[in-house]
PDB file of N, CA and C in Angstrom:
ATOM      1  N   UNK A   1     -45.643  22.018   2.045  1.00  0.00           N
ATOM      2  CA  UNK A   1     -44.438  21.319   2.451  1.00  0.00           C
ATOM      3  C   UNK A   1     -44.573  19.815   2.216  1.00  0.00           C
ATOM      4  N   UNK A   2     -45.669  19.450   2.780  1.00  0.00           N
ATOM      5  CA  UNK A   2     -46.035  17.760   2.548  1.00  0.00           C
ATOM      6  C   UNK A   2     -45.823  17.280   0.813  1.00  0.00           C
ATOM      7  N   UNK A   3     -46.330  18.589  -0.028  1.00  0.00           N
ATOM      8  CA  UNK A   3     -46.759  17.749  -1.352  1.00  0.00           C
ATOM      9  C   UNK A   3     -45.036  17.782  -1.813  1.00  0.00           C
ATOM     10  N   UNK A   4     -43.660  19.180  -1.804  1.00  0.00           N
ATOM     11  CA  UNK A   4     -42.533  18.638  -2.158  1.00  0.00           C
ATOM     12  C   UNK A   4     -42.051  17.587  -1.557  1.00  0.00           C
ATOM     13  N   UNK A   5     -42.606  16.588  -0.181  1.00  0.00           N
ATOM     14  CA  UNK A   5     -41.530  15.560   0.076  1.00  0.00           C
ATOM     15  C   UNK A   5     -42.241  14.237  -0.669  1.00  0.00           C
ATOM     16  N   UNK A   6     -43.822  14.576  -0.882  1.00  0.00           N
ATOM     17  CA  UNK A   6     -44.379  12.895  -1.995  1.00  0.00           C
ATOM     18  C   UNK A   6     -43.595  13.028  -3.029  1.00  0.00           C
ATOM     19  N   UNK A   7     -43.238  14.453  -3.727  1.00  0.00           N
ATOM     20  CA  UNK A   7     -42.512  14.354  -5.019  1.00  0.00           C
ATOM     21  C   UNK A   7     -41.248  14.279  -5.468  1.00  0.00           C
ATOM     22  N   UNK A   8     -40.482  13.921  -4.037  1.00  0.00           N
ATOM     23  CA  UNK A   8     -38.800  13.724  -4.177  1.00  0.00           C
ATOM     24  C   UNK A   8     -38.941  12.148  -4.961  1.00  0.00           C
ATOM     25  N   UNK A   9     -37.242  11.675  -5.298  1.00  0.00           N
ATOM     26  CA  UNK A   9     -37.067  10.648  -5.791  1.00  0.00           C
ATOM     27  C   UNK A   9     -35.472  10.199  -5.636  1.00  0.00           C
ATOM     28  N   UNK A  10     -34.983   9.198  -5.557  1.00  0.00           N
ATOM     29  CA  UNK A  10     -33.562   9.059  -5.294  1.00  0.00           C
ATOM     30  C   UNK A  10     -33.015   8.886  -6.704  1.00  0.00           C
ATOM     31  N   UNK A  11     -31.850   9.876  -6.639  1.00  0.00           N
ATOM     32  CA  UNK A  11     -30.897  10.735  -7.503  1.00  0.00           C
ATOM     33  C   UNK A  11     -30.338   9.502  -8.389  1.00  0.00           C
ATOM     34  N   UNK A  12     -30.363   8.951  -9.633  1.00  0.00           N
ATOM     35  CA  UNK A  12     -29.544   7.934  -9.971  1.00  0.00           C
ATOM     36  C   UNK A  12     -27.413   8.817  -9.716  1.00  0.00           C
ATOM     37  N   UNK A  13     -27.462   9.743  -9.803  1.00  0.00           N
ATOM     38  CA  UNK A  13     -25.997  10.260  -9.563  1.00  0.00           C
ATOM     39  C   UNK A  13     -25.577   9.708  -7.967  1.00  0.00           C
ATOM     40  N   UNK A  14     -26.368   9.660  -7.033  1.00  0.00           N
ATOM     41  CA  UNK A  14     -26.166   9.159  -5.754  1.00  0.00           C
ATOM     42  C   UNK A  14     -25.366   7.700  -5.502  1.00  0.00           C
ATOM     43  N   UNK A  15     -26.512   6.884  -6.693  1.00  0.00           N
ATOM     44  CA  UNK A  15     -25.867   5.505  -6.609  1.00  0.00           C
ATOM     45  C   UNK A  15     -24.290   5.197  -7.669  1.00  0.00           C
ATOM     46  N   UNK A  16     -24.192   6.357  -8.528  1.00  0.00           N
ATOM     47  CA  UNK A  16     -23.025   6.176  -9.302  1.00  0.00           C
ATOM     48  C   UNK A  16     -22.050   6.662  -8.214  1.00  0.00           C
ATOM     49  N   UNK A  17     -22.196   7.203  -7.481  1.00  0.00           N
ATOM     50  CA  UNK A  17     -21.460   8.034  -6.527  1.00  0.00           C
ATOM     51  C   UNK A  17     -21.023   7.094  -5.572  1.00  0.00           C
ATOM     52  N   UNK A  18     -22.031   5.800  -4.848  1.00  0.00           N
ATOM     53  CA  UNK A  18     -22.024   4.840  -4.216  1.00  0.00           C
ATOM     54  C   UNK A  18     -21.264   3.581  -4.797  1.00  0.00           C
ATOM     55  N   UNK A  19     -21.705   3.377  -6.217  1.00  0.00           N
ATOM     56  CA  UNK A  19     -20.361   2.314  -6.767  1.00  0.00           C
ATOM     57  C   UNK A  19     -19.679   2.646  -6.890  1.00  0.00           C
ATOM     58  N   UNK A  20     -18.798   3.788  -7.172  1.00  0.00           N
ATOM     59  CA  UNK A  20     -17.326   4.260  -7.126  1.00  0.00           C
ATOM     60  C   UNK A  20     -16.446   4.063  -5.817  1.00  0.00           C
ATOM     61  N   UNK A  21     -17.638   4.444  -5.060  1.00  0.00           N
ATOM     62  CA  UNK A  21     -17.155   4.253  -3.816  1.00  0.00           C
ATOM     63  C   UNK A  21     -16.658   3.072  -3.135  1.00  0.00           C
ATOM     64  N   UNK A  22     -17.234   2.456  -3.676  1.00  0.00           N
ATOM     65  CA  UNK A  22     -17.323   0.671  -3.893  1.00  0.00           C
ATOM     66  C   UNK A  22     -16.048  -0.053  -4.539  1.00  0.00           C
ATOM     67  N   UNK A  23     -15.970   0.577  -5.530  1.00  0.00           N
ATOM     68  CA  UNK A  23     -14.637   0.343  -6.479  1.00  0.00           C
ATOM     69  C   UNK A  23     -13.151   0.744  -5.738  1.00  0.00           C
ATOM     70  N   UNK A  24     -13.241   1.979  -5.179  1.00  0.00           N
ATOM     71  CA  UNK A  24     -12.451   2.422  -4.800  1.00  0.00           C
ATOM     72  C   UNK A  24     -12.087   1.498  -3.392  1.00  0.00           C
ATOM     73  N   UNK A  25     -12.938   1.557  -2.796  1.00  0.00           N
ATOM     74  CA  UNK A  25     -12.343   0.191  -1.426  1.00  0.00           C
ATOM     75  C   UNK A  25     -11.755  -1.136  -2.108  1.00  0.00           C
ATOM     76  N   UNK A  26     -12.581  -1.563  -3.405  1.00  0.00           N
ATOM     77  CA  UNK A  26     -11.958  -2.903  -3.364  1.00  0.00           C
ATOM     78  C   UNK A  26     -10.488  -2.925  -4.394  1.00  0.00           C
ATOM     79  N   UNK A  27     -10.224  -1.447  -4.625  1.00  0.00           N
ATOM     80  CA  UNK A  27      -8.996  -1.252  -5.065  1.00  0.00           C
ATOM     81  C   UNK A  27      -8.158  -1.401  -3.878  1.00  0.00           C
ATOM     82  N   UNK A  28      -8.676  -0.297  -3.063  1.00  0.00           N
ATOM     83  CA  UNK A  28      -7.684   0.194  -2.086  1.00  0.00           C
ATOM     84  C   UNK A  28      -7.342  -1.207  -1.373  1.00  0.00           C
ATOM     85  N   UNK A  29      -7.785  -2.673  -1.229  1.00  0.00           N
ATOM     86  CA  UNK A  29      -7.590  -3.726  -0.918  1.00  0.00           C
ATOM     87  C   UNK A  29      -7.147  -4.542  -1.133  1.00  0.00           C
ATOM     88  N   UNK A  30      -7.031  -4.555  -2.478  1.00  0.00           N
ATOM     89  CA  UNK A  30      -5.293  -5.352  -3.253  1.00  0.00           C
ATOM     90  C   UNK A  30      -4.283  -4.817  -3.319  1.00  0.00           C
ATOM     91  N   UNK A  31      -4.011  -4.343  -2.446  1.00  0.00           N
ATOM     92  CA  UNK A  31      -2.240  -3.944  -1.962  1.00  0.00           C
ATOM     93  C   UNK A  31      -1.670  -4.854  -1.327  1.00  0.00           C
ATOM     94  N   UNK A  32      -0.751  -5.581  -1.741  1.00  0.00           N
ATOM     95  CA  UNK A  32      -0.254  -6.622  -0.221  1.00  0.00           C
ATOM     96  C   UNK A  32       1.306  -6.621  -0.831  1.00  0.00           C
ATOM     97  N   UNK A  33       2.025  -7.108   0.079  1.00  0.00           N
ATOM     98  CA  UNK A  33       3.383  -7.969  -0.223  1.00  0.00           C
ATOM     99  C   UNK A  33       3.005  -9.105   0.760  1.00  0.00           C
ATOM    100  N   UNK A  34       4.512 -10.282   0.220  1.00  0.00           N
ATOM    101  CA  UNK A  34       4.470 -11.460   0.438  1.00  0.00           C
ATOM    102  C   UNK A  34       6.018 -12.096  -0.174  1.00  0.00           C
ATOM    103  N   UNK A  35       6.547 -12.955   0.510  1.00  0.00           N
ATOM    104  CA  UNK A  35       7.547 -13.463   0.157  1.00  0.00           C
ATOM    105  C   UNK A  35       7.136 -15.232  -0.272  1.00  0.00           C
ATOM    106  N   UNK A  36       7.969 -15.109  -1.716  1.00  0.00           N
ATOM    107  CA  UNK A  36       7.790 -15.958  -2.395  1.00  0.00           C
ATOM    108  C   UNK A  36       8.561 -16.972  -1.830  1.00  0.00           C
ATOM    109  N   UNK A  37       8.729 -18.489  -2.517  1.00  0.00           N
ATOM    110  CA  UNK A  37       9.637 -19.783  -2.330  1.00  0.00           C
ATOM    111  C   UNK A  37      11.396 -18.879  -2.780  1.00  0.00           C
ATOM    112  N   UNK A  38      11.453 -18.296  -3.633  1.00  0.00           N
ATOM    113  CA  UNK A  38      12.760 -17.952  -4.173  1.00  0.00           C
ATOM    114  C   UNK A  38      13.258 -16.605  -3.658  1.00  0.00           C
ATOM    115  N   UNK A  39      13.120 -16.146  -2.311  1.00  0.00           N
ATOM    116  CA  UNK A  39      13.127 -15.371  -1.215  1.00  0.00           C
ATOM    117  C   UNK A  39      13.520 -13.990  -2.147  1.00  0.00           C
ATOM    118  N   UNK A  40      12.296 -14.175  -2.396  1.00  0.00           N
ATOM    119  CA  UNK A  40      12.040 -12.313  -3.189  1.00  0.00           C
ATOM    120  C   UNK A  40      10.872 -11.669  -2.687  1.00  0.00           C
ATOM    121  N   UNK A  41      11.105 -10.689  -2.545  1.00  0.00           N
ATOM    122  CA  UNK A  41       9.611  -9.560  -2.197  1.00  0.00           C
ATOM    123  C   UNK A  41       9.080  -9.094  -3.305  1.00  0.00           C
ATOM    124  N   UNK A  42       7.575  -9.791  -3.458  1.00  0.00           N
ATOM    125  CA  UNK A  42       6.618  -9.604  -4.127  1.00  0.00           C
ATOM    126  C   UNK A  42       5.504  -8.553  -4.485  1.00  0.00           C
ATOM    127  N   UNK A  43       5.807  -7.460  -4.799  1.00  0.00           N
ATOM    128  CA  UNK A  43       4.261  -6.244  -4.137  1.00  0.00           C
ATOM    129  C   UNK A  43       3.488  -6.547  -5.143  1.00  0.00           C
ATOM    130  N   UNK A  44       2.272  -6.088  -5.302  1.00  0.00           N
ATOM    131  CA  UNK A  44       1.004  -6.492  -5.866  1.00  0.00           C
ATOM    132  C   UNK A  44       0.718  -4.891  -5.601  1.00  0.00           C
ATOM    133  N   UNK A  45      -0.084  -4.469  -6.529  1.00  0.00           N
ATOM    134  CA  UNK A  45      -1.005  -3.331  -7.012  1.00  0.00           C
ATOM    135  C   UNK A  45      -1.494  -2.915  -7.906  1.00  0.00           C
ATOM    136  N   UNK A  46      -2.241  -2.010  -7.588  1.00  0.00           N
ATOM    137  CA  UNK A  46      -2.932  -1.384  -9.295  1.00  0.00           C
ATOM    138  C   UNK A  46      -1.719  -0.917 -10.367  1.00  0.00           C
ATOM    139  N   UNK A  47      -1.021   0.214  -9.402  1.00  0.00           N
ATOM    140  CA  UNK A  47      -0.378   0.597 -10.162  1.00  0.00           C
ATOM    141  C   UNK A  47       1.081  -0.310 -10.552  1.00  0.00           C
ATOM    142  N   UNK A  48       1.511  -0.323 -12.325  1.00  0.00           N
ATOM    143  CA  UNK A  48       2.281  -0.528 -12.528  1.00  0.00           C
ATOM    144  C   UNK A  48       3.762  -0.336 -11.835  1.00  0.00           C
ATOM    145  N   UNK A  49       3.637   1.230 -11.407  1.00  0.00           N
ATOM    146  CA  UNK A  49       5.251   1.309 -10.629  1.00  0.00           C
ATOM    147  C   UNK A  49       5.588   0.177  -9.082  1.00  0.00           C
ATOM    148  N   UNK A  50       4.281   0.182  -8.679  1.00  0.00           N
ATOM    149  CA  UNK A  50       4.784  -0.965  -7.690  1.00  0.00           C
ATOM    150  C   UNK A  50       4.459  -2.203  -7.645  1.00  0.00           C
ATOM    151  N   UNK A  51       4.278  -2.507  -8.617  1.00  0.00           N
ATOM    152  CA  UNK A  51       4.248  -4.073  -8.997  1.00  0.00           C
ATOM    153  C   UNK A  51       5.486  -4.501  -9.365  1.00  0.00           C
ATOM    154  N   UNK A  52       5.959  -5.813  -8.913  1.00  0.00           N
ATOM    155  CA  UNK A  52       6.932  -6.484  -9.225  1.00  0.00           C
ATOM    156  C   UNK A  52       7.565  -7.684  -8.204  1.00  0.00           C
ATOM    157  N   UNK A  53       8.723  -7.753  -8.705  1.00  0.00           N
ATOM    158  CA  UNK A  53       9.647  -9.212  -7.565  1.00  0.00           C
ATOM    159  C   UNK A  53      11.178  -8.940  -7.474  1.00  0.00           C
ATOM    160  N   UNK A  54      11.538  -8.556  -6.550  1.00  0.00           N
ATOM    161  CA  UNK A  54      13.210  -8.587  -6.527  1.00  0.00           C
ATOM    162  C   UNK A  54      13.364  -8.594  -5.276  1.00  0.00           C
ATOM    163  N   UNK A  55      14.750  -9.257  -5.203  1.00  0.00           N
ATOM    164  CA  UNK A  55      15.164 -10.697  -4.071  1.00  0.00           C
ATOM    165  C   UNK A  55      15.553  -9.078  -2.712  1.00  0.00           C
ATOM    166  N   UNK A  56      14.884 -10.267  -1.741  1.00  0.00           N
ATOM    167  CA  UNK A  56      15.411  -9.523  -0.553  1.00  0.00           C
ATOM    168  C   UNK A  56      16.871  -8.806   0.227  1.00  0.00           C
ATOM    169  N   UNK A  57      17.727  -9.966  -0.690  1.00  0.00           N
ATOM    170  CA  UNK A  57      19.085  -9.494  -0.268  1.00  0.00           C
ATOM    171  C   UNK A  57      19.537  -7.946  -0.964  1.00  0.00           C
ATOM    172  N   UNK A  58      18.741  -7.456  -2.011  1.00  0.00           N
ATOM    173  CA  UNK A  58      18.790  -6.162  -2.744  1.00  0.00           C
ATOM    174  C   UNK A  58      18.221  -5.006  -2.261  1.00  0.00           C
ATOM    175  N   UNK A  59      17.275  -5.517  -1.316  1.00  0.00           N
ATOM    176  CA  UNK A  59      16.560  -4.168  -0.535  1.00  0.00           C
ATOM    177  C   UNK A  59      17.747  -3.745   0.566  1.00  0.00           C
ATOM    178  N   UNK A  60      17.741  -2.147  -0.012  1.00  0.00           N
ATOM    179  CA  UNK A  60      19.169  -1.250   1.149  1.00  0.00           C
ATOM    180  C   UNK A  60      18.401  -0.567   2.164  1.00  0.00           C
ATOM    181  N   UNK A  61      16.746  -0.161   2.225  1.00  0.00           N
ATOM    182  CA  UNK A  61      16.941   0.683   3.350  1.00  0.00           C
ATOM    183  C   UNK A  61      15.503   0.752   3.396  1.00  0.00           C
ATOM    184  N   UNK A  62      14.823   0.524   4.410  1.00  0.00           N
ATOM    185  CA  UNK A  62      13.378   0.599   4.690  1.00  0.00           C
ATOM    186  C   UNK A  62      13.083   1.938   5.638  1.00  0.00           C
ATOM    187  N   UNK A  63      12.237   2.945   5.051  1.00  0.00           N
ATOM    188  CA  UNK A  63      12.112   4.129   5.983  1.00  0.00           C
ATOM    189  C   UNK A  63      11.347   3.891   6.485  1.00  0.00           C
ATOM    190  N   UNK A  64      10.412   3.765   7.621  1.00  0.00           N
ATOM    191  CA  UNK A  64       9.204   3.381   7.999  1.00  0.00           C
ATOM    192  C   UNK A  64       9.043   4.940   8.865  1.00  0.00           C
ATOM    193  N   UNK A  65       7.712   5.814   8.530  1.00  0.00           N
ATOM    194  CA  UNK A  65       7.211   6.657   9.380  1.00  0.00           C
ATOM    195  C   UNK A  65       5.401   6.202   9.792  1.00  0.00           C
ATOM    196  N   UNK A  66       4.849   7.197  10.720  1.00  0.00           N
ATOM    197  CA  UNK A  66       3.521   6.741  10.618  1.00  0.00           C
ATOM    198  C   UNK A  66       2.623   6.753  10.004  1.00  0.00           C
ATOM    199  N   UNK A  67       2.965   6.658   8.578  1.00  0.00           N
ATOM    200  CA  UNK A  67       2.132   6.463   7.459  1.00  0.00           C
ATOM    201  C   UNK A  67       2.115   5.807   6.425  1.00  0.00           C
ATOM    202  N   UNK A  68       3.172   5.035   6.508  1.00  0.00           N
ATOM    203  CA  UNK A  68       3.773   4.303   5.830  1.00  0.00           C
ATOM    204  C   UNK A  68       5.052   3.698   5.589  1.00  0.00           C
ATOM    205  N   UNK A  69       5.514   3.008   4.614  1.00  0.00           N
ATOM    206  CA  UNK A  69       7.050   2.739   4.375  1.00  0.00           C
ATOM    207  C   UNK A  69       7.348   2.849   3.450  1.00  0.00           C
ATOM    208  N   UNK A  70       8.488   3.105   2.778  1.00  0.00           N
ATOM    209  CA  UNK A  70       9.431   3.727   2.095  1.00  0.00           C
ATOM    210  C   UNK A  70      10.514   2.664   1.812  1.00  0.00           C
ATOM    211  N   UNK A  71      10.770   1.679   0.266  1.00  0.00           N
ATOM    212  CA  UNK A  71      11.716   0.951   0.208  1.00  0.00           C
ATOM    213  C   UNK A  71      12.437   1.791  -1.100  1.00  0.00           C
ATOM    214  N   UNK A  72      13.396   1.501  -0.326  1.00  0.00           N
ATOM    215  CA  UNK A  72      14.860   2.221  -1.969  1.00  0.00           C
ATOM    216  C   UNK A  72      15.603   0.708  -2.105  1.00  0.00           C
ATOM    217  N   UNK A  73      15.806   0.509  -3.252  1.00  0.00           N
ATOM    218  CA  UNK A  73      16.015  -1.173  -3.868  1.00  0.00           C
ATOM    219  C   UNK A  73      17.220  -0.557  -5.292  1.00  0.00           C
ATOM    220  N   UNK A  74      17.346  -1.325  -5.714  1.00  0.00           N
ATOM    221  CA  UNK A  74      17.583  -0.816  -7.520  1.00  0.00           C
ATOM    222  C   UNK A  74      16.877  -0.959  -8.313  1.00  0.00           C
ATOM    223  N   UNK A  75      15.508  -1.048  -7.796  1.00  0.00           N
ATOM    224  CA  UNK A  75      14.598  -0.923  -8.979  1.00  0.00           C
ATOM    225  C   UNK A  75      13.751   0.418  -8.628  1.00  0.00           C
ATOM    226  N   UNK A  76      14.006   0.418  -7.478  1.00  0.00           N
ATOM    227  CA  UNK A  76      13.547   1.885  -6.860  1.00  0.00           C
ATOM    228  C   UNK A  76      14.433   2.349  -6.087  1.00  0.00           C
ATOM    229  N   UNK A  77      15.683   3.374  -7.414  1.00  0.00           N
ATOM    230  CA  UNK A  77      16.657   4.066  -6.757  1.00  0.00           C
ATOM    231  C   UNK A  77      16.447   5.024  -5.769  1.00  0.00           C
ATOM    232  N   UNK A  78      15.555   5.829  -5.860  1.00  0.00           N
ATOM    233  CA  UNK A  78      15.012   7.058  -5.425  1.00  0.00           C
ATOM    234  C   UNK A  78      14.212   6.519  -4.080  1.00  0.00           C
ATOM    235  N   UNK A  79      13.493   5.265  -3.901  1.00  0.00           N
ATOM    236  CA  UNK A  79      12.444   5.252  -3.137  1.00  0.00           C
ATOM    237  C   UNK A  79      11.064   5.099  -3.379  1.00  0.00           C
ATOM    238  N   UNK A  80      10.518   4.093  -3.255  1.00  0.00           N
ATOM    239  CA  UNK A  80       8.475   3.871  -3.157  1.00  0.00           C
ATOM    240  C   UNK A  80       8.294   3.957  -2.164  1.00  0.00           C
ATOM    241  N   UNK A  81       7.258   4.757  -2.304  1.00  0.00           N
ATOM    242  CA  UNK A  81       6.408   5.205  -1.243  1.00  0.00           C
ATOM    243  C   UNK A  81       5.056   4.381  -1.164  1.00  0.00           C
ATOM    244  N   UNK A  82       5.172   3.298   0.008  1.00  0.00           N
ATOM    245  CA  UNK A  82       3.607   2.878   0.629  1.00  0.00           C
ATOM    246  C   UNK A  82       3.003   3.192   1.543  1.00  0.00           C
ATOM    247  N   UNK A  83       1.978   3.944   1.350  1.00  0.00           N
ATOM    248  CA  UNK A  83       0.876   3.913   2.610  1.00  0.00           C
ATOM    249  C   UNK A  83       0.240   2.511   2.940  1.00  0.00           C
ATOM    250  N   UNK A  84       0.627   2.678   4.309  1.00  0.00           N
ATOM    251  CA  UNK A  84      -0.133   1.444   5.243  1.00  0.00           C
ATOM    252  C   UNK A  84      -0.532   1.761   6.602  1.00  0.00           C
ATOM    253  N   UNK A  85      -1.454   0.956   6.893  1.00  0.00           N
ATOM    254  CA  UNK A  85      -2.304   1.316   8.270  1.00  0.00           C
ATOM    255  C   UNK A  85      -0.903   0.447   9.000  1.00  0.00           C
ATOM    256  N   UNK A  86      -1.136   0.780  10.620  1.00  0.00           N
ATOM    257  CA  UNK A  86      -0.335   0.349  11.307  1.00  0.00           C
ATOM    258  C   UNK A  86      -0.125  -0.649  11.777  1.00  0.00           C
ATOM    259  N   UNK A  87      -1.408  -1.460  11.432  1.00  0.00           N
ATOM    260  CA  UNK A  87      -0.849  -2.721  12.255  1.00  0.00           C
ATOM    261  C   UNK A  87      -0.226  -4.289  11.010  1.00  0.00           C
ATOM    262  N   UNK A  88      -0.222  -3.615   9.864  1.00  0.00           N
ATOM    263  CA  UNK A  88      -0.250  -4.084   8.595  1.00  0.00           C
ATOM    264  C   UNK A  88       1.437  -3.504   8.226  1.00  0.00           C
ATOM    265  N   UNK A  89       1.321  -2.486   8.334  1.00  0.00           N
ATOM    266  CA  UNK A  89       3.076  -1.732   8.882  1.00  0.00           C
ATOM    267  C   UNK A  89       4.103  -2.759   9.699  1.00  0.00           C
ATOM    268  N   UNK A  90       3.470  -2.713  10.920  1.00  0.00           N
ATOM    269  CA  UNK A  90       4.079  -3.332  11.701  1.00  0.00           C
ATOM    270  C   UNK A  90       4.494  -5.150  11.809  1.00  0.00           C
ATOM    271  N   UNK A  91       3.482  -5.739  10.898  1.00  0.00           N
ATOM    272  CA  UNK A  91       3.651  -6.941  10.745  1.00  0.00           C
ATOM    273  C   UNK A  91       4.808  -7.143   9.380  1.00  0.00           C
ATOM    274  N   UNK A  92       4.677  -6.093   8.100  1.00  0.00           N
ATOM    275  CA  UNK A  92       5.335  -6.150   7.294  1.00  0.00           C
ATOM    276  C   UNK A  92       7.188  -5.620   7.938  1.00  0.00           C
ATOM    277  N   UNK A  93       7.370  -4.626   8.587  1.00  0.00           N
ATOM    278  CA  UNK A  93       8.553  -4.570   9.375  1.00  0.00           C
ATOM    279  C   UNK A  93       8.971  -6.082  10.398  1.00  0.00           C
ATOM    280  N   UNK A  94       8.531  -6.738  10.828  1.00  0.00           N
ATOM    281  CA  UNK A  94       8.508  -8.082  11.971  1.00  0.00           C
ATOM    282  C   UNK A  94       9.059  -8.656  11.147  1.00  0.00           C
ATOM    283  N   UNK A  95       8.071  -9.302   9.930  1.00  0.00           N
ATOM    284  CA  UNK A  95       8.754 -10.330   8.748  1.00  0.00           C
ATOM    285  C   UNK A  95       9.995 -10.235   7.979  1.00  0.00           C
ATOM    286  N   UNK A  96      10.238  -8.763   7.350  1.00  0.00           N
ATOM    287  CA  UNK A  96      11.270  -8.125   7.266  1.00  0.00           C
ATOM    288  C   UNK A  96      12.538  -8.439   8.233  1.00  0.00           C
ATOM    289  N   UNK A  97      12.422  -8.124   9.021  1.00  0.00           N
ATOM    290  CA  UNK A  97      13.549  -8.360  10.267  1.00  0.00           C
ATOM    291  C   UNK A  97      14.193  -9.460  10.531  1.00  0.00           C
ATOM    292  N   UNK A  98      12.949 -10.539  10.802  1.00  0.00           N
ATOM    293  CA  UNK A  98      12.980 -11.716  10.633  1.00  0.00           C
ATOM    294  C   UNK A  98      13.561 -12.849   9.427  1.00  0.00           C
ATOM    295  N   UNK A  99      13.558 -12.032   8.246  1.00  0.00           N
ATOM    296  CA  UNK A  99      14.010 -12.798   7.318  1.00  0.00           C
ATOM    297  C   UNK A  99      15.415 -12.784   7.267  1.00  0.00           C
ATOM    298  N   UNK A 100      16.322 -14.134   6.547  1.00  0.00           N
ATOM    299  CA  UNK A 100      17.445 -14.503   7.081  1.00  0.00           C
ATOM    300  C   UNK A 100      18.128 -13.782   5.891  1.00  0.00           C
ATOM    301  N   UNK A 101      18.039 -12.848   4.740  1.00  0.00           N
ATOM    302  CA  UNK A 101      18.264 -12.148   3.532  1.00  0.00           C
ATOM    303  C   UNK A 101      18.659 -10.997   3.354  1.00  0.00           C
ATOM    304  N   UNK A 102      17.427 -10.426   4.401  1.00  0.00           N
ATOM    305  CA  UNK A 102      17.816  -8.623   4.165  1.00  0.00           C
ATOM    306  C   UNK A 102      18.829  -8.942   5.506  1.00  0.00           C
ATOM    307  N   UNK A 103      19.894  -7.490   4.345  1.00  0.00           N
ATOM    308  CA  UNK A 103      20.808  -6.806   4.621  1.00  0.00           C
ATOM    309  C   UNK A 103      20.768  -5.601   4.791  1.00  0.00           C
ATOM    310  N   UNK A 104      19.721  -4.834   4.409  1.00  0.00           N
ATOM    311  CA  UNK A 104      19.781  -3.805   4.395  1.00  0.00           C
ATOM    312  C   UNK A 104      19.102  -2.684   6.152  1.00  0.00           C
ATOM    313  N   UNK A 105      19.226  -1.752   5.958  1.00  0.00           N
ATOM    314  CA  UNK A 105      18.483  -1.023   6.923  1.00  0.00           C
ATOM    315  C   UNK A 105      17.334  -0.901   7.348  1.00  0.00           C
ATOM    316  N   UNK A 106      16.716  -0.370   8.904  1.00  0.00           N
ATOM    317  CA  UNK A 106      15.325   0.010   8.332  1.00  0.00           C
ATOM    318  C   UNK A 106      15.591   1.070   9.745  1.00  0.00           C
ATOM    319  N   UNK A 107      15.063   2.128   9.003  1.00  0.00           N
ATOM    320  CA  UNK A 107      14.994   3.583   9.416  1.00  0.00           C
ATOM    321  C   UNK A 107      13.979   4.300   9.823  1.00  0.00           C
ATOM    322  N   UNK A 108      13.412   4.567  11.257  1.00  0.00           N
ATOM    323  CA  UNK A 108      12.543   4.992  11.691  1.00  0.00           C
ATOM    324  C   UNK A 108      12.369   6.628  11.385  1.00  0.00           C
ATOM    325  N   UNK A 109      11.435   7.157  10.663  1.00  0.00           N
ATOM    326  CA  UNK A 109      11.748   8.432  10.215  1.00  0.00           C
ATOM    327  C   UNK A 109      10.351   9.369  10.436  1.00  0.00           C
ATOM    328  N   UNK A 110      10.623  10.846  10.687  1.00  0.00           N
ATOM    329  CA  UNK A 110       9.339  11.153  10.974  1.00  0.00           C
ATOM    330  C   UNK A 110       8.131  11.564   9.551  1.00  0.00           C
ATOM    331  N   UNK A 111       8.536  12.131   8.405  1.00  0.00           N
ATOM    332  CA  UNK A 111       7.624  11.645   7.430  1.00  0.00           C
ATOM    333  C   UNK A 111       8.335  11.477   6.207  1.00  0.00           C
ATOM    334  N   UNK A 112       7.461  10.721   5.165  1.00  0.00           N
ATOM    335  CA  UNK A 112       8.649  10.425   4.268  1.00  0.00           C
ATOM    336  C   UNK A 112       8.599  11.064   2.623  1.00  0.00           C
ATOM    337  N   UNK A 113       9.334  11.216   2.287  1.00  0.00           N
ATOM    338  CA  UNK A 113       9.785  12.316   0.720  1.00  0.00           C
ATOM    339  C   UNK A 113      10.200  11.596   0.315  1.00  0.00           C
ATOM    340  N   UNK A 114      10.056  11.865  -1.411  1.00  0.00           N
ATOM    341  CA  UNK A 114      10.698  11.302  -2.705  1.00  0.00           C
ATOM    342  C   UNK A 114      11.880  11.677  -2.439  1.00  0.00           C
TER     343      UNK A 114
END
């Protein structure tokens, strides 16, 4: 028993397994919005579909459930879908509210669909 544990060795697949893992958090961490000087909502992400800028007065309806929010715009007839933790949720709904632009809704819903 003693001589298989002198002859173990750590797996190089372990540590590829460990930088991905790595990658994947500091993806999952550039997600944000933010309102610009020219009172537009800004999202930031990896992916192309939710990247972009269009003005707040165009957003019609914010679904917010506990997993996220849900904006339908005219650039997103149908609806984007963001996952967000809650207290990152909840600050992005506050600002929202708060801004003197949107017109549109925001809809407390229990989960949310394309």
């Amino acid at each position: 028993m003693i001589f298989t544990l002198e002859k173990t060795y750590i797996y190089w697949v372990s540590f590829v397994v460990f930088g991905v893992f790595l990658l994947m958090v500091f993806i999952g961490t550039r997600r944000y919005f933010y309102f610009n000087e020219y009172n537009e909502l800004v999202s930031s992400g990896l992916s192309k579909n939710h990247r972009g800028k269009f003005p707040v007065e165009k957003l019609r309806k914010v679904y917010v459930s506990k997993a996220g929010i849900k904006l339908v715009s005219p650039k997103w007839e149908t609806g984007e879908i963001f996952h967000m933790r809650s207290w990152r949720k909840k600050a992005f709904i506050q600002a929202i509210e708060e801004h003197e632009k949107f017109q549109g809704k925001i809809e407390y819903v229990e989960e949310l669909y394309l």
